[in-house]
C-alpha atoms as a PDB file:
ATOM      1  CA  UNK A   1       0.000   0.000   0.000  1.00  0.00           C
ATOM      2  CA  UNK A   2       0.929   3.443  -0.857  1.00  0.00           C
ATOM      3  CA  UNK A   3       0.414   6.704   1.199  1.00  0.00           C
ATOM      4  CA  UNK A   4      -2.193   8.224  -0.241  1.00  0.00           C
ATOM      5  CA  UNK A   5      -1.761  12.244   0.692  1.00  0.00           C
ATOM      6  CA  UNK A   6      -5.088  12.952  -0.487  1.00  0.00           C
ATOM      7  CA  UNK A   7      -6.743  10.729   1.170  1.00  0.00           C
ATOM      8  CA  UNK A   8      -4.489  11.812   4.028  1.00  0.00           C
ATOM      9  CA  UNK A   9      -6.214  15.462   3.668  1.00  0.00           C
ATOM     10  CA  UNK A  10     -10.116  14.119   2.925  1.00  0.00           C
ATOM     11  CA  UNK A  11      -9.765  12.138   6.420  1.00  0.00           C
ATOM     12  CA  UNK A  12      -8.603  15.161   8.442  1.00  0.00           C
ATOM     13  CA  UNK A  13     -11.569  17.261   6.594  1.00  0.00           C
ATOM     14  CA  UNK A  14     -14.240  15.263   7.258  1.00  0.00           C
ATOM     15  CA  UNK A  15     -13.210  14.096  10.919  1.00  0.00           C
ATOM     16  CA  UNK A  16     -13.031  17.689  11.257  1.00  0.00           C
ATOM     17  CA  UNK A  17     -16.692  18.298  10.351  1.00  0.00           C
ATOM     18  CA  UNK A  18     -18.277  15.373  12.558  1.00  0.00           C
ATOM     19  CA  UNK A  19     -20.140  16.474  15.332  1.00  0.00           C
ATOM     20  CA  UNK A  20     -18.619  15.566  18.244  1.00  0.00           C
ATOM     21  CA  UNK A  21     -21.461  13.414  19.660  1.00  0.00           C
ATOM     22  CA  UNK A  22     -20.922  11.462  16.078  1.00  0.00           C
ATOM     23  CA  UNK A  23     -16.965  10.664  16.058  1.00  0.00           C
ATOM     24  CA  UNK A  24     -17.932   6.631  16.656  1.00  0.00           C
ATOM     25  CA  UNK A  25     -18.986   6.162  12.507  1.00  0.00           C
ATOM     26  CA  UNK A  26     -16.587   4.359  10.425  1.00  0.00           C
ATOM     27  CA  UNK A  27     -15.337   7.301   7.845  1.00  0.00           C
ATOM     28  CA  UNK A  28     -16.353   6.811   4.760  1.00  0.00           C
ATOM     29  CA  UNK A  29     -14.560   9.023   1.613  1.00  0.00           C
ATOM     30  CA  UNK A  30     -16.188   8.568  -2.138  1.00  0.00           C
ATOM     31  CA  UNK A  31     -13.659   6.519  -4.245  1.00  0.00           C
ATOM     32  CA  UNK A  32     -11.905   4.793  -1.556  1.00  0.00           C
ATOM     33  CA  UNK A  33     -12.942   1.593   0.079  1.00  0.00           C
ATOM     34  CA  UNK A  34     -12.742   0.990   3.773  1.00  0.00           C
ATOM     35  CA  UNK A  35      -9.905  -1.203   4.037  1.00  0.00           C
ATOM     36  CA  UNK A  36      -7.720   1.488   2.224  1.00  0.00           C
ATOM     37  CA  UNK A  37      -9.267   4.150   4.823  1.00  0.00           C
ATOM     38  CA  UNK A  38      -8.941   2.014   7.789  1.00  0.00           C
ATOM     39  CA  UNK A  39      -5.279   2.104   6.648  1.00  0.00           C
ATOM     40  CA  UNK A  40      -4.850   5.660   6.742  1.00  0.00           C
ATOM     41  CA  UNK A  41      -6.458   6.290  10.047  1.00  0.00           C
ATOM     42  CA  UNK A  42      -3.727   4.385  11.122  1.00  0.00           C
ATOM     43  CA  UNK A  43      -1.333   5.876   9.199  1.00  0.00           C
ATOM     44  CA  UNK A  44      -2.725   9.184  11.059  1.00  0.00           C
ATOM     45  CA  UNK A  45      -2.573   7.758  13.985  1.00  0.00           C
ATOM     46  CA  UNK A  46       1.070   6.172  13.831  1.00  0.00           C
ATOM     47  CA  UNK A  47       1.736   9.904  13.117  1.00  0.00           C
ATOM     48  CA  UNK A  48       0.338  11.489  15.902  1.00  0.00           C
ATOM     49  CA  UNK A  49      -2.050  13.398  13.523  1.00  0.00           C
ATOM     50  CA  UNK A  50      -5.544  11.665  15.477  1.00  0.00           C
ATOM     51  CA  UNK A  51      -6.430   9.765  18.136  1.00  0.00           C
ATOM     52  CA  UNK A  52      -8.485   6.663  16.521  1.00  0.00           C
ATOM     53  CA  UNK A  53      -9.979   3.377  17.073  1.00  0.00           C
ATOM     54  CA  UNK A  54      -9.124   0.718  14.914  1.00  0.00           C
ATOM     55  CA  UNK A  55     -11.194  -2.563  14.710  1.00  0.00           C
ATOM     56  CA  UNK A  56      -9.323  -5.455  12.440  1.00  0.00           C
ATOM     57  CA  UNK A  57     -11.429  -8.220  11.230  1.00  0.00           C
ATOM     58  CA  UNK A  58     -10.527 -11.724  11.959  1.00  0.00           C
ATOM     59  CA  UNK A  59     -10.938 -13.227   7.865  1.00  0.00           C
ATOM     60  CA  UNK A  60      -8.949 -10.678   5.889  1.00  0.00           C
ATOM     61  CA  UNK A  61      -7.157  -8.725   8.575  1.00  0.00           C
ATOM     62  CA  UNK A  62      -8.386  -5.101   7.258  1.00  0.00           C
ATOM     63  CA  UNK A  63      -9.305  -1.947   9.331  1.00  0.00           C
ATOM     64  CA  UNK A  64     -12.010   0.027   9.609  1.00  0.00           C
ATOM     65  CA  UNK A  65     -11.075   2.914  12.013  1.00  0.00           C
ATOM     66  CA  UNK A  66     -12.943   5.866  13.555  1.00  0.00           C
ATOM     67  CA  UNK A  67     -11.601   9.036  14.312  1.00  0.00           C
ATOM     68  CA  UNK A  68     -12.019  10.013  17.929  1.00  0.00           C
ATOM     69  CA  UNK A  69      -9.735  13.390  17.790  1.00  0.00           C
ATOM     70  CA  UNK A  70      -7.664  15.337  15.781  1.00  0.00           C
ATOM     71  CA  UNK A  71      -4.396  16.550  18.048  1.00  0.00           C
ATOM     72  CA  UNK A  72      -2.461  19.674  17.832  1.00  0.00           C
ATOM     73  CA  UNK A  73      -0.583  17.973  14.721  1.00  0.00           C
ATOM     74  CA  UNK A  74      -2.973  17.197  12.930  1.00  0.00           C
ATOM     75  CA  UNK A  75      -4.532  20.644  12.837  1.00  0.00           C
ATOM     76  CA  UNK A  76      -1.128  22.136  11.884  1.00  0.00           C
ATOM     77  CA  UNK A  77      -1.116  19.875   8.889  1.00  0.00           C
ATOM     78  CA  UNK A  78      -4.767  20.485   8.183  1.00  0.00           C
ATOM     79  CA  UNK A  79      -4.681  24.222   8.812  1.00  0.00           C
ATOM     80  CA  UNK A  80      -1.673  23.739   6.342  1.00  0.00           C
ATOM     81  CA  UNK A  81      -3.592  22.034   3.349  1.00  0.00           C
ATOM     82  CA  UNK A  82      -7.344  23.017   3.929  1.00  0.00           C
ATOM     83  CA  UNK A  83      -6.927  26.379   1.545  1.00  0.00           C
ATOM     84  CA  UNK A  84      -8.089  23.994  -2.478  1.00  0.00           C
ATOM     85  CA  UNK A  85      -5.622  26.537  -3.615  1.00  0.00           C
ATOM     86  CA  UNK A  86      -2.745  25.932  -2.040  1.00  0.00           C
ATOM     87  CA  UNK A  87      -3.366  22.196  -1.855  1.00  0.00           C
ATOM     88  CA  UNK A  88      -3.387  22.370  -6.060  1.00  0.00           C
ATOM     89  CA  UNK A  89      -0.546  24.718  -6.164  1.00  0.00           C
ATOM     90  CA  UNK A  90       1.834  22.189  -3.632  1.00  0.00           C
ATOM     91  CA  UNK A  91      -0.010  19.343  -6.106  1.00  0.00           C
ATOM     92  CA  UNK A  92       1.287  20.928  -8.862  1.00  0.00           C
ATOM     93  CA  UNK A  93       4.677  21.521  -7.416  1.00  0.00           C
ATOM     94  CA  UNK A  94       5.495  18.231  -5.961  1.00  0.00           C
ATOM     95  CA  UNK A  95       3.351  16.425  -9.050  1.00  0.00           C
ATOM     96  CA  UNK A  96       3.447  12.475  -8.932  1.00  0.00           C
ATOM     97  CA  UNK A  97       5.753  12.503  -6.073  1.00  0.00           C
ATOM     98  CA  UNK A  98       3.149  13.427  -3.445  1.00  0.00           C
ATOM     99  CA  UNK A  99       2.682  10.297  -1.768  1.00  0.00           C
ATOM    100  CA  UNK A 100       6.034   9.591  -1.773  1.00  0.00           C
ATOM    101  CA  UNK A 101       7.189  13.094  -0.537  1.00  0.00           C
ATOM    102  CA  UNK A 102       8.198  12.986   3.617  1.00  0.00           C
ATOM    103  CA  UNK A 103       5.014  14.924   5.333  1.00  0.00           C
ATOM    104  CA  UNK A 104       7.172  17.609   6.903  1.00  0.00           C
ATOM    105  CA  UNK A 105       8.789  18.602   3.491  1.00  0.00           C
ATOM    106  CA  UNK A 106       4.784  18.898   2.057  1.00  0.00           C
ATOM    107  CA  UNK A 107       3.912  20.515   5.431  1.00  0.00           C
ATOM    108  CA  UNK A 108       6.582  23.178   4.789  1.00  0.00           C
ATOM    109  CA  UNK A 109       5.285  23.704   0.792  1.00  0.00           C
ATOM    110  CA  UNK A 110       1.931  24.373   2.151  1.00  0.00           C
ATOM    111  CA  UNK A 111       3.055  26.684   4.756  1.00  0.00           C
ATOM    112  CA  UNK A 112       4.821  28.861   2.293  1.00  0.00           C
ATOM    113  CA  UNK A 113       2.644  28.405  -0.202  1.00  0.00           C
ATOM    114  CA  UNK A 114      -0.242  30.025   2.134  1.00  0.00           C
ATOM    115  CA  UNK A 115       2.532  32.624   3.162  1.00  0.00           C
ATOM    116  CA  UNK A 116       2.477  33.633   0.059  1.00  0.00           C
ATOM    117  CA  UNK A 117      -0.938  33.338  -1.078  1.00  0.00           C
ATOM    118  CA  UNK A 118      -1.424  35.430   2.398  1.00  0.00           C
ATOM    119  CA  UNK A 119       1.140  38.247   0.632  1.00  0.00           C
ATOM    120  CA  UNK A 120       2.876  37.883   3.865  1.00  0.00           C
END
């Protein structure tokens, strides 16, 4: 499996946008299945980037994970890449390399990327 940044992104956006009386549903994101999001929660969570709960099924071994929290971390990253524009612009920079690219070098992009989108 590949990091997938964007799917990194999608999960921090719409964890951010559950109530917080509703952060015990499995996330679901359009085009990915649940396996592959499972894995990513993880991811995030290996990271420090959300507190979740993973559950692993006995037959195939895949995760489905809920999002219980989003720590300091994670809202740096996601304060970092919420702006579309930016988040095309650092696309466009880094181009096929994105999952591949460490997440503090793509943190940094999208910090001065918003710097200067802020004229700052």
């Amino acid at each position: 499996m590949e990091r997938d940044m964007e799917l990194v992104r999608e999960i921090l956006l719409v964890a951010e946008e559950a109530p917080a009386d509703d952060r015990h549903r499995t996330i679901r994101i359009d085009g990915y299945s649940d396996a592959l999001v499972g894995k990513h929660i993880e991811l995030l969570r290996d990271a420090g980037y959300v507190e979740a709960e993973l559950v692993r099924t006995e037959t195939h071994g895949t995760v489905s994970g809920r999002v219980l929290r989003i720590t300091w971390a994670g809202y740096e990253f996601l304060d970092a890449a919420r702006s579309e524009t930016v988040w095309n612009r650092a696309r466009q920079q880094v181009g096929d390399k994105l999952g591949s690219v460490p997440v503090e070098v793509l943190k940094q992009l999208l910090v001065r990327l918003s710097v200067n989108a802020l004229g700052l």
